[in-house]
Protein backbone atom coordinates (compact mmCIF):
# COMPACT_ATOMS: atom_id res chain seq x y z
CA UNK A 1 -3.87 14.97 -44.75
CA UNK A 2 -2.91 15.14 -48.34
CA UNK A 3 -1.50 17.58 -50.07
CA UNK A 4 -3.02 18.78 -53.80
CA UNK A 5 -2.29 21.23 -56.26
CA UNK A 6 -5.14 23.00 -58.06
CA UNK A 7 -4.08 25.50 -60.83
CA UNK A 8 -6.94 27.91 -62.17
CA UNK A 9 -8.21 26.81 -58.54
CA UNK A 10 -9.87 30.73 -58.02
CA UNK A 11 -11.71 30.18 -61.09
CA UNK A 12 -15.41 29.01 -62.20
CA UNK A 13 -14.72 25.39 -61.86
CA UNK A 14 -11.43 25.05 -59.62
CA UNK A 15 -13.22 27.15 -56.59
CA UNK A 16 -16.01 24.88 -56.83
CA UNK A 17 -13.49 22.18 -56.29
CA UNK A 18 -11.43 23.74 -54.01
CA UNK A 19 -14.92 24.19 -52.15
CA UNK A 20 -15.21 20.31 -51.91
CA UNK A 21 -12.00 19.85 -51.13
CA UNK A 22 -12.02 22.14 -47.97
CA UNK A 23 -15.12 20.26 -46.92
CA UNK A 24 -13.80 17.45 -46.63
CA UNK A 25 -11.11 18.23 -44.32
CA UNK A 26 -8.66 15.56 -45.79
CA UNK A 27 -6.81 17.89 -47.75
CA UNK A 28 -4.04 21.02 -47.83
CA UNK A 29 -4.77 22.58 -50.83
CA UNK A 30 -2.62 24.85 -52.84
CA UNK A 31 -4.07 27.11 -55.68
CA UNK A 32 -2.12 28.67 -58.14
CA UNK A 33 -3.61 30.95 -60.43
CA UNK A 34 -2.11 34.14 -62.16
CA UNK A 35 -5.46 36.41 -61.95
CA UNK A 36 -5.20 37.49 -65.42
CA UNK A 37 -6.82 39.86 -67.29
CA UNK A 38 -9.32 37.39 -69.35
CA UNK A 39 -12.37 38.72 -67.56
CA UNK A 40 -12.35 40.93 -63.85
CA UNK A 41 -10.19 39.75 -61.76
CA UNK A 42 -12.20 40.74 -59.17
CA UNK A 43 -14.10 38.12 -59.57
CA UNK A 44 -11.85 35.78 -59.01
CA UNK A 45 -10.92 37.19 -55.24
CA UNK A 46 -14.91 36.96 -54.44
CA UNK A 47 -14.57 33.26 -55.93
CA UNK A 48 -11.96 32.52 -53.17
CA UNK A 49 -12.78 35.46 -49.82
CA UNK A 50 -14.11 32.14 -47.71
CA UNK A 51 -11.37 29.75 -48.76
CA UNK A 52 -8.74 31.94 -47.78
CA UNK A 53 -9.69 31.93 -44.50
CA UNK A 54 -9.04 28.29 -44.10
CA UNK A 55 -5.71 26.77 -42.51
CA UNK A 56 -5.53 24.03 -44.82
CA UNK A 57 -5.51 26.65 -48.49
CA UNK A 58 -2.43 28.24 -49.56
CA UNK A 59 -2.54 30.54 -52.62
CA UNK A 60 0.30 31.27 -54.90
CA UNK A 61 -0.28 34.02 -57.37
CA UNK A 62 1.91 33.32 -60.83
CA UNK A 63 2.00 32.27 -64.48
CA UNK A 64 1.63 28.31 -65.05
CA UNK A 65 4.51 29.17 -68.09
CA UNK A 66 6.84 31.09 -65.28
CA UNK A 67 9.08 28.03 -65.43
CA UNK A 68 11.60 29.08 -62.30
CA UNK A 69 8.47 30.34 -60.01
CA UNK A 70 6.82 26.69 -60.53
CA UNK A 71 10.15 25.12 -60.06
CA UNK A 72 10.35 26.95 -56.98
CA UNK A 73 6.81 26.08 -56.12
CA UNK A 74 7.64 22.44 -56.49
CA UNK A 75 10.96 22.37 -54.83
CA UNK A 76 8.68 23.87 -51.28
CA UNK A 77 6.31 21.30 -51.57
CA UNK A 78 5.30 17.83 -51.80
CA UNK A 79 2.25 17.55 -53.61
CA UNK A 80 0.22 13.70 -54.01
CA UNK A 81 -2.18 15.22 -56.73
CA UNK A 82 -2.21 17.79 -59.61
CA UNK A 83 -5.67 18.89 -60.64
CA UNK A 84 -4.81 21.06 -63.75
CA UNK A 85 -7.45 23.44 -64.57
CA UNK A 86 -5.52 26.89 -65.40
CA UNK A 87 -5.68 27.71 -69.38
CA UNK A 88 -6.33 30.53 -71.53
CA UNK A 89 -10.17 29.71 -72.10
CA UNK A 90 -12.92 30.01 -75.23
CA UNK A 91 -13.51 29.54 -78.76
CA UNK A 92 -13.69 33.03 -80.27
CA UNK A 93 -11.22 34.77 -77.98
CA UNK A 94 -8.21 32.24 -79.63
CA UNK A 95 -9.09 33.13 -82.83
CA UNK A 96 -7.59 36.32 -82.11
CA UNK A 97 -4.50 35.51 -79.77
CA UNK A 98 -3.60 31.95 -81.04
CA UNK A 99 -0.10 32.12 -79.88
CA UNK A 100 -1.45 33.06 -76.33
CA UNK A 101 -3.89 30.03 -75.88
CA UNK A 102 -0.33 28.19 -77.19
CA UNK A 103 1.71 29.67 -74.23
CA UNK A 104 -0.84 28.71 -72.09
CA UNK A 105 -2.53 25.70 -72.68
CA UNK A 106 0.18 23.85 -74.24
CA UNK A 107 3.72 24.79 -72.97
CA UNK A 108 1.89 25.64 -69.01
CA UNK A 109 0.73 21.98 -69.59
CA UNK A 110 4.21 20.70 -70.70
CA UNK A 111 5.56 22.76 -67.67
CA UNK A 112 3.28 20.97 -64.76
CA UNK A 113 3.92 17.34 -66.31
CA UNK A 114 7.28 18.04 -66.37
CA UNK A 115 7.23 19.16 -62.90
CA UNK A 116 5.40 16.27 -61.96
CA UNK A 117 8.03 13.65 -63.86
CA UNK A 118 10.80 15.49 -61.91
CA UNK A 119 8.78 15.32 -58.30
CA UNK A 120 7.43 11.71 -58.49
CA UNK A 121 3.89 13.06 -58.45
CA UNK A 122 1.95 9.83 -59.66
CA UNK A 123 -1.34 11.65 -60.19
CA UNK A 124 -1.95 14.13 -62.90
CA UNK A 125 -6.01 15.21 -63.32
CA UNK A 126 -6.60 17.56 -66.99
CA UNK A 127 -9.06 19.45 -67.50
CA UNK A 128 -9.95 19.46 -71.07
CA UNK A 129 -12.78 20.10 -73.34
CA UNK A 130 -15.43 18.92 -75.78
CA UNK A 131 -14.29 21.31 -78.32
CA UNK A 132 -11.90 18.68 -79.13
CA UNK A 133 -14.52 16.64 -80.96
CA UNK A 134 -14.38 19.73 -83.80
CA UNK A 135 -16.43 18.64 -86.56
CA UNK A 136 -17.13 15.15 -85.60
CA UNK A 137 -20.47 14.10 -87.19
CA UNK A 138 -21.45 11.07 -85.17
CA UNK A 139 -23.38 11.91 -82.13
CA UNK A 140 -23.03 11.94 -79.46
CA UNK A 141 -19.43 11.95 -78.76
CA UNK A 142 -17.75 9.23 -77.38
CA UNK A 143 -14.05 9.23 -76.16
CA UNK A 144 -12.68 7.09 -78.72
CA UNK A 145 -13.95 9.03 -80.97
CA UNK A 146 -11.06 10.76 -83.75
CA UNK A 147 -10.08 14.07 -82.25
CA UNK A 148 -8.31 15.30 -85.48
CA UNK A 149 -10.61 17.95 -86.84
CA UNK A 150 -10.44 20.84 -83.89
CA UNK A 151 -11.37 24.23 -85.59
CA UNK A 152 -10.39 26.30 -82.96
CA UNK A 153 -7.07 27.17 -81.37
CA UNK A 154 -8.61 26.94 -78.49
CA UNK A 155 -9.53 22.63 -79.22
CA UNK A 156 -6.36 22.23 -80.73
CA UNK A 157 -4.41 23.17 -77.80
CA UNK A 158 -6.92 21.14 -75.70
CA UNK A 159 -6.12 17.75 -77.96
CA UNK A 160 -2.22 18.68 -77.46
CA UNK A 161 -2.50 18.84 -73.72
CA UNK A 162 -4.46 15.40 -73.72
CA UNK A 163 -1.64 13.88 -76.18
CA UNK A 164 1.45 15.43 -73.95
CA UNK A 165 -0.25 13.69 -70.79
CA UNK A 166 -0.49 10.04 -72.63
CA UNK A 167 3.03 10.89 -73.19
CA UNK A 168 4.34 11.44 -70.01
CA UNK A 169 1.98 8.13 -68.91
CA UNK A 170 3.75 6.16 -71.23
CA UNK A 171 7.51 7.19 -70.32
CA UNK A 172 6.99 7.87 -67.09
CA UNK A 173 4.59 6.06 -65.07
CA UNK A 174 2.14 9.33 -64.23
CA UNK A 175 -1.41 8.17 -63.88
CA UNK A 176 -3.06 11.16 -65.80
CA UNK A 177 -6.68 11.47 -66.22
CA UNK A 178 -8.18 13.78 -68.98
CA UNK A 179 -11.75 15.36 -68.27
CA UNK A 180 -13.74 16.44 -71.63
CA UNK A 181 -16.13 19.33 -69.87
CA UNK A 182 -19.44 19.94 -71.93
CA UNK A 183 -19.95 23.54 -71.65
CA UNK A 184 -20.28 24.13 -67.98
CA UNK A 185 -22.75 26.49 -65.98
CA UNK A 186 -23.62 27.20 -62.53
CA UNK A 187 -23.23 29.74 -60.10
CA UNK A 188 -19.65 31.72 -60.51
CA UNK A 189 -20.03 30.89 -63.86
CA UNK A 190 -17.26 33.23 -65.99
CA UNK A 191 -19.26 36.47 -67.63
CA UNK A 192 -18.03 35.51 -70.98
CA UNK A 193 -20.19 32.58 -71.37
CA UNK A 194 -23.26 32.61 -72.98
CA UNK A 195 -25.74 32.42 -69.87
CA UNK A 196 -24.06 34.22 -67.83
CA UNK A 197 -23.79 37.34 -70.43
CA UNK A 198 -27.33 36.23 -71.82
CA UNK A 199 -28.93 36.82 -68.12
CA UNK A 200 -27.12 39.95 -67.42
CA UNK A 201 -28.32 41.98 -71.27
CA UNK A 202 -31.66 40.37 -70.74
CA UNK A 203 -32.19 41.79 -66.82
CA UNK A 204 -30.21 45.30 -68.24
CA UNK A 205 -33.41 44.90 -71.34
CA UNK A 206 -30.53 44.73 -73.98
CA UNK A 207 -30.53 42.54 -77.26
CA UNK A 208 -28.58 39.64 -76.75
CA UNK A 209 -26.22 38.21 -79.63
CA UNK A 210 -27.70 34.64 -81.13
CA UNK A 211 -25.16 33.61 -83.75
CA UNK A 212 -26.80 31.83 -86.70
CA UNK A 213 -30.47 30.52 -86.74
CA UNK A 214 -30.85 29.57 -82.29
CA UNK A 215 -30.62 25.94 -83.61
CA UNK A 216 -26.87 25.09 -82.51
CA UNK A 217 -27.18 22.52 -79.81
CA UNK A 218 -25.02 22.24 -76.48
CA UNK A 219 -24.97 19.64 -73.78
CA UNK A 220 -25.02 22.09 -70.83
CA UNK A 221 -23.66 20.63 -67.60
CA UNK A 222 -24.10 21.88 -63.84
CA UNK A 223 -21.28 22.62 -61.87
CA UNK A 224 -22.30 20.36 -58.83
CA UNK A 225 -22.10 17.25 -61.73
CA UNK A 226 -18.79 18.30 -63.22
CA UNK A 227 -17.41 18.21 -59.69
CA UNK A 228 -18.29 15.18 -58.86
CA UNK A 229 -16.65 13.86 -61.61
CA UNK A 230 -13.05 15.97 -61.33
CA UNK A 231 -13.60 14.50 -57.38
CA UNK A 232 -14.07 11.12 -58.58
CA UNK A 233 -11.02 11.31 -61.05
CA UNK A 234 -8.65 12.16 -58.17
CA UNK A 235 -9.29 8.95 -56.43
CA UNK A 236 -9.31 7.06 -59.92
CA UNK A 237 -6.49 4.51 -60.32
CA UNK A 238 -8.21 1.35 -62.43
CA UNK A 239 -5.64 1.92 -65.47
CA UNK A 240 -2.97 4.51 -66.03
CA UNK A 241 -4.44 6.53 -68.91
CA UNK A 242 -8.08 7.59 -69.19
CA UNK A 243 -10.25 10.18 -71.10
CA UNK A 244 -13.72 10.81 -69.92
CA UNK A 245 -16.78 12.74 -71.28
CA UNK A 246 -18.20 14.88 -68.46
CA UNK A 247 -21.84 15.84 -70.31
CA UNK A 248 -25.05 16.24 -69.07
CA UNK A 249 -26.10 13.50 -71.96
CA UNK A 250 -28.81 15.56 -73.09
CA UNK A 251 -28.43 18.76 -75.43
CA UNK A 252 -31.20 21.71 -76.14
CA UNK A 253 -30.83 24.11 -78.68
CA UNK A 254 -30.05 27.65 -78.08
CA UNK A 255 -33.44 29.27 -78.93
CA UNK A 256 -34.91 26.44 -75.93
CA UNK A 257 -32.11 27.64 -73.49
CA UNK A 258 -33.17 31.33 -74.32
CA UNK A 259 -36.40 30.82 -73.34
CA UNK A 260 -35.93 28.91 -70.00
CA UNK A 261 -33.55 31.94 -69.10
CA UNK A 262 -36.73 34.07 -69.89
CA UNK A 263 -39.25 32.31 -67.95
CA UNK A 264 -36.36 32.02 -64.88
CA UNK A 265 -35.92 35.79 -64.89
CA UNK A 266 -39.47 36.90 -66.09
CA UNK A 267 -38.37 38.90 -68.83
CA UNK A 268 -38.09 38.55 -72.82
CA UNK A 269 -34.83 38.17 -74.52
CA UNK A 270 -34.58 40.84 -77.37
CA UNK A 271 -32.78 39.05 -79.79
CA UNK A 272 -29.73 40.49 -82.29
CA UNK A 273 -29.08 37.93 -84.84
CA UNK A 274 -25.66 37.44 -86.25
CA UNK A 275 -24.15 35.15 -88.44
CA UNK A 276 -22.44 32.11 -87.32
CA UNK A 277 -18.92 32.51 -85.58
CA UNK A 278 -16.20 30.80 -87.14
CA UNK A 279 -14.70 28.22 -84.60
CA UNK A 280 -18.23 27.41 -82.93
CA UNK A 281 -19.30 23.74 -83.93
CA UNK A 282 -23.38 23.27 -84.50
CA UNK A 283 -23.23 20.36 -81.86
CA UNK A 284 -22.00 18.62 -78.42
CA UNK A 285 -23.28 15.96 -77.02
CA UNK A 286 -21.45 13.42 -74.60
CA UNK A 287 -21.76 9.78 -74.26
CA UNK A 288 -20.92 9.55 -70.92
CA UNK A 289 -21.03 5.80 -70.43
CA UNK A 290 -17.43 5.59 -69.93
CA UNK A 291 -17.99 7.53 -67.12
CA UNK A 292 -20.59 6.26 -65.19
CA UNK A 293 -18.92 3.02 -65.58
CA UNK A 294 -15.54 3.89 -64.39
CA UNK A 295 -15.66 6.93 -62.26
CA UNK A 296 -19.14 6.55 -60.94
CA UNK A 297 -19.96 9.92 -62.39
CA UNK A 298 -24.06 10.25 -62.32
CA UNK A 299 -25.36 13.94 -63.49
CA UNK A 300 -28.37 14.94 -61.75
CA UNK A 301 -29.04 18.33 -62.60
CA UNK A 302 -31.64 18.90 -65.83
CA UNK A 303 -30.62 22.42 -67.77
CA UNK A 304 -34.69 22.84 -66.77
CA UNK A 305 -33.74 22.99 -63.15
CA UNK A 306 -29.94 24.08 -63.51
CA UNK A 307 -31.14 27.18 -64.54
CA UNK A 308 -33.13 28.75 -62.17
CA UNK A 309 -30.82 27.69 -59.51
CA UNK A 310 -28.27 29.88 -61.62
CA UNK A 311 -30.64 32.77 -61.64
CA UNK A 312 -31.01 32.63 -58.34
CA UNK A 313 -27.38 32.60 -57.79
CA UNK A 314 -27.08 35.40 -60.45
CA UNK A 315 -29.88 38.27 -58.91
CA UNK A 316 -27.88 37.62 -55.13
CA UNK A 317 -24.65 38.46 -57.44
CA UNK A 318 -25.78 41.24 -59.67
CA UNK A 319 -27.78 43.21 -57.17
């Protein structure tokens, strides 16, 4: 058995993984996640009722930046991998608590390698984002791509947790492995996110909120791909420092992705138009060649099939 550390693990992505994990029946794993008040946390103890009822799943309820209870945490265990999925999350929300997403997503970050350095943990999985490509014309994105025009708190902290863990690679020997998500979906998807809230005003016959002209374009990615890849990156160990695109490799614009949500639920979106949101970028769009080649990361799920499966998922939920 071997022993992991997922933080964020009772959220959207990290109980999918913890899911896979369990399955497997290779691994103890050990969530730690603070429950905060971001969205329900309610739905965070549905996300994780079956796992606690496994032998091999401890949970630890506290604060990534609570420096003595994850030195304590540390000192109990002996931990072979750090998956590091905990951070304050979204675009629009850090625009109004900057020095929050800060705390969070850069000093929590700081905290784990740290911790990691200190316990001789050798591999170090982040989970960033493809708001770090910002305004980056050239599409689609491609890891070695400049990173130096975030317009979001929310990216900028992103790019300073992938830059701390090529740091602590390079003086330390940790093998860390940064994971650019393209705007995930799937079923626990948080309610904060645009299909999720889309499906719920749509089924309740309320307008839903399209910022700008429906023409902004996303790569939406299904959770089942994304965790193939994180599950790929914790075995990875070809070089010590890596960045990959986790994408779909396709992107639809938002008026297309209203209407699939339409025809899955058999209802019509009434649409409120606003003007565009200041930190949302008109574009993403991986190149995930990088990781096909390296991790063996192969996305099967079309957004035309993704979301039905999602509403399914969503009328079992909502009922």
């Amino acid at each position: 058995m071997r022993n992991i550390l997922v933080t964020g693990g009772a959220g959207f992505i990290g109980s999918h993984l913890v899911d896979r994990l369990l399955a497997e029946g290779a691994w103890r794993v050990t969530v730690v996640d603070d429950f905060n008040d971001f969205y329900d946390p309610a739905i965070k103890r549905a996300n994780i009722a079956e796992h606690l009822r496994s032998q091999n799943y401890k949970l630890v309820e506290t604060d990534i930046r609570d420096t003595a209870a994850m030195a304590a945490l540390f000192g109990a265990n002996s931990f072979d991998v750090i998956v590091h999925l905990a951070a304050r999350a979204g675009v629009r929300p850090s625009l109004a608590e900057p020095q929050l997403y800060t705390e969070t997503n850069i000093v929590g970050t700081q905290n784990l390698l740290e911790l990691a350095k200190q316990h001789g943990i050798k591999q170090f999985v982040f989970g960033s984002s493809s708001s770090v490509y910002g305004i980056n014309e050239k599409v689609p994105f491609a890891e070695d791509d400049p990173v130096f025009q975030p317009i979001s708190p929310y990216a900028a902290t992103k790019a300073a947790g992938e830059l701390l863990c090529h740091t602590y690679t390079h003086l330390y020997g940790i093998r860390t492995v940064c994971l650019r998500f393209f705007t995930v979906y799937g079923a626990r998807q948080r309610p904060d996110l645009a299909i999720h809230k889309f499906a719920k005003l749509i089924s309740a016959g309320q307008p839903i909120p399209v910022f700008g002209d429906g023409t902004m374009r996303r790569d939406y990615t299904y959770i089942d791909d994304i965790i193939q890849g994180v599950r790929a990156a914790i075995d990875y160990d070809a070089t010590m420092h890596e960045i990959f695109n986790l994408g779909e490799s396709q992107t639809i614009e938002l008026k297309e992705l209203i209407s699939l949500l339409e025809r899955s639920l058999d209802m019509n979106a009434i649409i409120d138009r606003q003007p565009l949101q200041p930190g949302d970028v008109p574009a993403t769009y991986a190149d995930i060649t990088k990781a096909r080649e390296k991790l063996g990361y192969n996305p099967t799920t079309k957004i035309a099939d993704g979301i039905p499966k999602f509403v399914e998922w969503f009328r079992k939920t909502e009922i």
